[in-house]
Protein backbone atom coordinates (compact mmCIF):
# COMPACT_ATOMS: atom_id res chain seq x y z
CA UNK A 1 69.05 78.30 156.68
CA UNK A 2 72.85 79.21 157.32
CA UNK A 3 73.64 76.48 155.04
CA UNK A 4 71.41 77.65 152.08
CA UNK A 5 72.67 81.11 152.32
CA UNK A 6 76.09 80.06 151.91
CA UNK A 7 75.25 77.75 148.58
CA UNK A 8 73.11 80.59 147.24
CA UNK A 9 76.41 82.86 148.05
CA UNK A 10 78.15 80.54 146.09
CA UNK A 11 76.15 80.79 143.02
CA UNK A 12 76.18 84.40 142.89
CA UNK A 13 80.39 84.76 142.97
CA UNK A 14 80.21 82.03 140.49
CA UNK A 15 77.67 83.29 137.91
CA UNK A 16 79.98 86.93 138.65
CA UNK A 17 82.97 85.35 137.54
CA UNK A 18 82.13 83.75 134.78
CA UNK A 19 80.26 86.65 133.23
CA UNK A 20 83.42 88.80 134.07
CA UNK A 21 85.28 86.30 131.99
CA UNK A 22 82.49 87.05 129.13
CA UNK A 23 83.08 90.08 129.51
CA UNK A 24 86.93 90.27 129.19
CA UNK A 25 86.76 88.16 126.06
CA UNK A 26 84.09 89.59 124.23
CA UNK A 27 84.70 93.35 125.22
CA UNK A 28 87.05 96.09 124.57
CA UNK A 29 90.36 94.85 123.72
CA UNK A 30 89.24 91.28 123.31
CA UNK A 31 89.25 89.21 120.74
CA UNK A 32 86.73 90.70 118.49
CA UNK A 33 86.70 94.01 119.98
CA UNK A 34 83.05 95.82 119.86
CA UNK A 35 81.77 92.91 118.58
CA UNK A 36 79.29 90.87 120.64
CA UNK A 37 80.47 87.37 119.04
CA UNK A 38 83.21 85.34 118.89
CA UNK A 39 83.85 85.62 115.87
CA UNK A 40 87.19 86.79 114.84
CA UNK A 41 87.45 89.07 112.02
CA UNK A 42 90.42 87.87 109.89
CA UNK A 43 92.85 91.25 109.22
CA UNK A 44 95.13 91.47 106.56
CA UNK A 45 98.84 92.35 106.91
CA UNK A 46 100.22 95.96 106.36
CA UNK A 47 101.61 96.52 102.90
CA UNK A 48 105.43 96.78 103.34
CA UNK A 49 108.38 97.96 101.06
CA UNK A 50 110.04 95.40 99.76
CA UNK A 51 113.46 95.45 98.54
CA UNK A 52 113.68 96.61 95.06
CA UNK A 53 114.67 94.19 92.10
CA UNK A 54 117.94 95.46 92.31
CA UNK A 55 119.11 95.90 96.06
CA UNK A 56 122.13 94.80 96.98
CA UNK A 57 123.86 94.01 93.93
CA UNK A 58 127.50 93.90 94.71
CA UNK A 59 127.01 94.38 98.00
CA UNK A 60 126.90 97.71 97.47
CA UNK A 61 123.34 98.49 98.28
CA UNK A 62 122.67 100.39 95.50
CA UNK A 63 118.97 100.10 94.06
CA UNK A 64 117.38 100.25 96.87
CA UNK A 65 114.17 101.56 98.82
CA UNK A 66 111.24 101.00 95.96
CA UNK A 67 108.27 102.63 96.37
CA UNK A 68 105.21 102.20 98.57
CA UNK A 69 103.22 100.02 96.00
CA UNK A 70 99.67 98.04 96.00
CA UNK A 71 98.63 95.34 97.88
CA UNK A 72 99.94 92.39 95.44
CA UNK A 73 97.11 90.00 94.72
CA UNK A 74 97.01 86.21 95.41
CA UNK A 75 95.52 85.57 92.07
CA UNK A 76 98.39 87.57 90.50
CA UNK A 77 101.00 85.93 92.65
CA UNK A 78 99.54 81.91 91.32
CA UNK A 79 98.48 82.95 87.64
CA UNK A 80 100.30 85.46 86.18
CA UNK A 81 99.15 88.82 84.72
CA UNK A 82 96.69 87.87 81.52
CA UNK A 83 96.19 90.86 78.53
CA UNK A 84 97.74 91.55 76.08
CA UNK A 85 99.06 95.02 77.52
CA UNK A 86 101.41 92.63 79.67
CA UNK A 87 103.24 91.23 76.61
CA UNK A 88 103.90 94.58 75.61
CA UNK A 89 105.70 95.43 78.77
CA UNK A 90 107.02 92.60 79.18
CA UNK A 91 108.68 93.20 75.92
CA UNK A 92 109.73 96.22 76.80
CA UNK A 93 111.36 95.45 79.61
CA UNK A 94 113.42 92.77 78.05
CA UNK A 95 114.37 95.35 75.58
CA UNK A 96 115.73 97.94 78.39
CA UNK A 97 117.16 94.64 80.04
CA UNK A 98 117.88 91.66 78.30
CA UNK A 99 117.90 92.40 74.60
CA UNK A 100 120.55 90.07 73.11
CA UNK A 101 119.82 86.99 75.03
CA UNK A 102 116.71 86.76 77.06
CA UNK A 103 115.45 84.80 79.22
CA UNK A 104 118.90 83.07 78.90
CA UNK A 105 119.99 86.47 79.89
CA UNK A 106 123.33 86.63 82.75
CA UNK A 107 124.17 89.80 84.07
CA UNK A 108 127.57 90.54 81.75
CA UNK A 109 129.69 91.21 85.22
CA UNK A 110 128.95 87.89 86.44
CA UNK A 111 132.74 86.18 86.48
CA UNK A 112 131.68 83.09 86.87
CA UNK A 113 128.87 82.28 84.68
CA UNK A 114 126.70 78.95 85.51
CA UNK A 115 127.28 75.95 83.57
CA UNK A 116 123.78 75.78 81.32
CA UNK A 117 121.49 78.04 79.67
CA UNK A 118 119.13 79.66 82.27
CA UNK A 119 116.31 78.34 80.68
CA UNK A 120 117.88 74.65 81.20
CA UNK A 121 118.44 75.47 85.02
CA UNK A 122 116.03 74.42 87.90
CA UNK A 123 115.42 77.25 90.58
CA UNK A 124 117.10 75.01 92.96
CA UNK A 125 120.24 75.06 90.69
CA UNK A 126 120.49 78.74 90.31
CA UNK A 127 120.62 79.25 93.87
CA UNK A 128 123.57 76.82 94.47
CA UNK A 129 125.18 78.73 91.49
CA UNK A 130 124.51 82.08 93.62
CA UNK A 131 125.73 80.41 96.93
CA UNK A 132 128.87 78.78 94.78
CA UNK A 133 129.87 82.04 93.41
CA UNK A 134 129.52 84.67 96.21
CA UNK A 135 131.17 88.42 95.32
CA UNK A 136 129.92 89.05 92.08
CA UNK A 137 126.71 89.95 90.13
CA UNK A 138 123.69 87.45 89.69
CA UNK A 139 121.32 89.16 87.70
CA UNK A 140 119.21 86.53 85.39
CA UNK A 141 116.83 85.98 83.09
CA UNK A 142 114.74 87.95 80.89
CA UNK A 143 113.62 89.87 84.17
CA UNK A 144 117.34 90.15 85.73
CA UNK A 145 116.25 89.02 88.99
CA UNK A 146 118.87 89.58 91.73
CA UNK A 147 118.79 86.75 94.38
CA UNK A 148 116.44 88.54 96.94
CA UNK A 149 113.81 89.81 94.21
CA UNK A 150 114.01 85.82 93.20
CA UNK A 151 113.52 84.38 96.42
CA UNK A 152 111.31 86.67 97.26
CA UNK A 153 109.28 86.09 94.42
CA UNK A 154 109.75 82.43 94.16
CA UNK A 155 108.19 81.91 97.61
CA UNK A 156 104.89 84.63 96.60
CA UNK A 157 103.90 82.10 93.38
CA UNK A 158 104.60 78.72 95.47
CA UNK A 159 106.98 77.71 92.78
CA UNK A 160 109.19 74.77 93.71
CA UNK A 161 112.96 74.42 93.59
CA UNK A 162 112.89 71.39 91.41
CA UNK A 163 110.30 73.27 88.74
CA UNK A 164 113.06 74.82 85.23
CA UNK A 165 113.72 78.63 85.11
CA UNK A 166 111.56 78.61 82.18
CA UNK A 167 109.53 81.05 80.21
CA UNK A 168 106.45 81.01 81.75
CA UNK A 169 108.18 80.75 85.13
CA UNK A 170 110.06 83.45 84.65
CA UNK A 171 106.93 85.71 83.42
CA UNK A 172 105.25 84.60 86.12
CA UNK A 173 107.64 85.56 88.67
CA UNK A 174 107.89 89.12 86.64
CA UNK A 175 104.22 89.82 87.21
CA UNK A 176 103.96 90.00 90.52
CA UNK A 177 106.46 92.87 90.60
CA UNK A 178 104.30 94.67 87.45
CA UNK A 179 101.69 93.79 89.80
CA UNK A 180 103.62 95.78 92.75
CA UNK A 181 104.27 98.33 90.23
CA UNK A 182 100.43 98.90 89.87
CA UNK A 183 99.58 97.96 86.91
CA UNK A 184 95.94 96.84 87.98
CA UNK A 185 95.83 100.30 89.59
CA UNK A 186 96.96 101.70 85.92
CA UNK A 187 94.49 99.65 84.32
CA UNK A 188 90.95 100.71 86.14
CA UNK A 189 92.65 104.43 85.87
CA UNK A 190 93.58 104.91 89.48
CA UNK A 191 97.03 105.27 88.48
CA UNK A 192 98.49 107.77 85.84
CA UNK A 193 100.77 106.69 83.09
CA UNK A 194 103.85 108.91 84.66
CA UNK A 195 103.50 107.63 87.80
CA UNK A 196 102.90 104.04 86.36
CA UNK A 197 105.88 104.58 84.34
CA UNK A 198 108.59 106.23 86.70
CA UNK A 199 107.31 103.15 89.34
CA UNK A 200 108.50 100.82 86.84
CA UNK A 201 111.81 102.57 86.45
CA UNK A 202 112.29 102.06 90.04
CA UNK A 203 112.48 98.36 89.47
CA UNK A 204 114.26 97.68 86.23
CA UNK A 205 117.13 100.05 85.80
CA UNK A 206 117.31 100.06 82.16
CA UNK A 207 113.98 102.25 82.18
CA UNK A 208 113.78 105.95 82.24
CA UNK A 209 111.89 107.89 84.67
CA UNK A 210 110.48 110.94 83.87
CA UNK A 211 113.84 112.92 84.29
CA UNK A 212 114.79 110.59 80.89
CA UNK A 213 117.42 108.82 82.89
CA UNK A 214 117.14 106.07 84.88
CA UNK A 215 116.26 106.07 88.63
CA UNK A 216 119.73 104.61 89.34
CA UNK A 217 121.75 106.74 87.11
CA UNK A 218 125.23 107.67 88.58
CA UNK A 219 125.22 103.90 90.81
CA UNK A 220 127.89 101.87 89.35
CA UNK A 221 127.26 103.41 86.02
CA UNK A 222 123.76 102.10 85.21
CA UNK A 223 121.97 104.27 83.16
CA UNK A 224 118.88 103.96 81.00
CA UNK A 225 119.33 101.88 77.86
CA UNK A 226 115.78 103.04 76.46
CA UNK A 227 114.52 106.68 75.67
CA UNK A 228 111.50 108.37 77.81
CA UNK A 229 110.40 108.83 74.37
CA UNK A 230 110.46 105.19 73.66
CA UNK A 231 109.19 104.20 76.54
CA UNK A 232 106.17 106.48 76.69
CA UNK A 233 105.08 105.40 73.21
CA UNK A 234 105.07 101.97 74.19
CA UNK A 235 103.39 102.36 77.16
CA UNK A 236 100.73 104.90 75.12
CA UNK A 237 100.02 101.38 73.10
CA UNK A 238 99.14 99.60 76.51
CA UNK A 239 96.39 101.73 77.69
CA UNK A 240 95.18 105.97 78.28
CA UNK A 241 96.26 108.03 81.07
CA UNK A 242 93.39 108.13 82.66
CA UNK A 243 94.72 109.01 86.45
């Protein structure tokens, strides 16, 4: 009997630890906390400021702190913005940016300019141009993407080092800032046209805000190269203010 008592003991501490262990993983603070299952519900990462296209140009840290902005989407980050509302900005920001040459475009304080055409250039060559030629401006492209706004973006849309600084790459690489800037916020009318607007002018420095100059005006003598007049009516052409 003495024996028996003891196994039976036995069974009792054991089944009691195991369904403390149950307990601990299942319960609160666990892994799927309130939930009765193991399941773990995936959670997405908090939205964070990035550093604006134009932070740290020079060294000087000027351009900085962008706005809070939406979530960017992975389909936006792989595909590119599609509509025909993002040729229109796109134009326009080439315009305020890049007028005379593009998406060939090198920032004009750049001593030390690299050795082809953007366009001809693979990714992986523009950075060894940037490393090569530390101290001065690196602005580029259509876009004028700084080094941190390209590697930044480079590494969201998966492009690879080896793939040309082409057209479409470069657009591509544009719209997930537009996206940042929330334009699909704009479009379903979450987003008003000012705010919409003066978020984009926190980006590219050659667009107004709603003061009429630009959001870096005074830094190293940037200023806005298009009107708040211009710019509205453009951006009247690419959809209502419906927010």
């Amino acid at each position: 009997m003495f024996v028996l008592r003891v196994f039976l003991m036995v069974l009792f501490v054991a089944a009691g630890a195991a369904r403390a262990e149950a307990v601990s993983i299942l319960g609160s603070g666990g892994l799927n906390s309130g939930r009765n299952s193991l399941f773990i519900t995936a959670r997405l990462p908090e939205s964070r400021n990035s550093a604006a296209l134009f932070i740290g140009r020079d060294h000087k840290g000027m351009f900085s702190d962008r706005p809070a902005h939406e979530p960017a989407f992975d389909e936006v980050a792989v595909t590119g913005l599609r509509g025909s509302d993002v040729q229109v900005i796109r134009a326009l920001i080439e315009e305020a940016e890049s007028r005379r040459d593009g998406y060939d475009a090198v920032q004009h304080g750049a001593r030390v300019k690299p050795g082809k055409r953007p366009t001809q250039m693979t990714l992986a060559e523009i950075f060894n141009w940037i490393k090569a030629t530390p101290g001065q401006p690196h602005a580029i492209g259509r876009y004028q993407f700084i080094p941190a706004t390209l590697r930044r973006v480079v590494k969201k849309t998966g492009v690879k080092p080896g793939q040309r600084f082409s057209p479409a790459v470069q657009d591509q690489l544009a719209d997930v800032l537009l996206a940042e800037a929330g334009l699909n916020r704009f479009r379903a009318g979450k987003l008003g046209r000012t705010a919409f607007m003066n978020n984009l002018a926190k980006i590219w420095a050659g667009l107004p805000n709603s003061s009429g100059k630009s959001h870096y005006a005074g830094y190293a003598g940037n200023k806005a190269s298009v009107s708040w007049a211009r710019f509205e009516a453009v951006m009247r052409r690419v959809g209502p203010d419906r927010g």
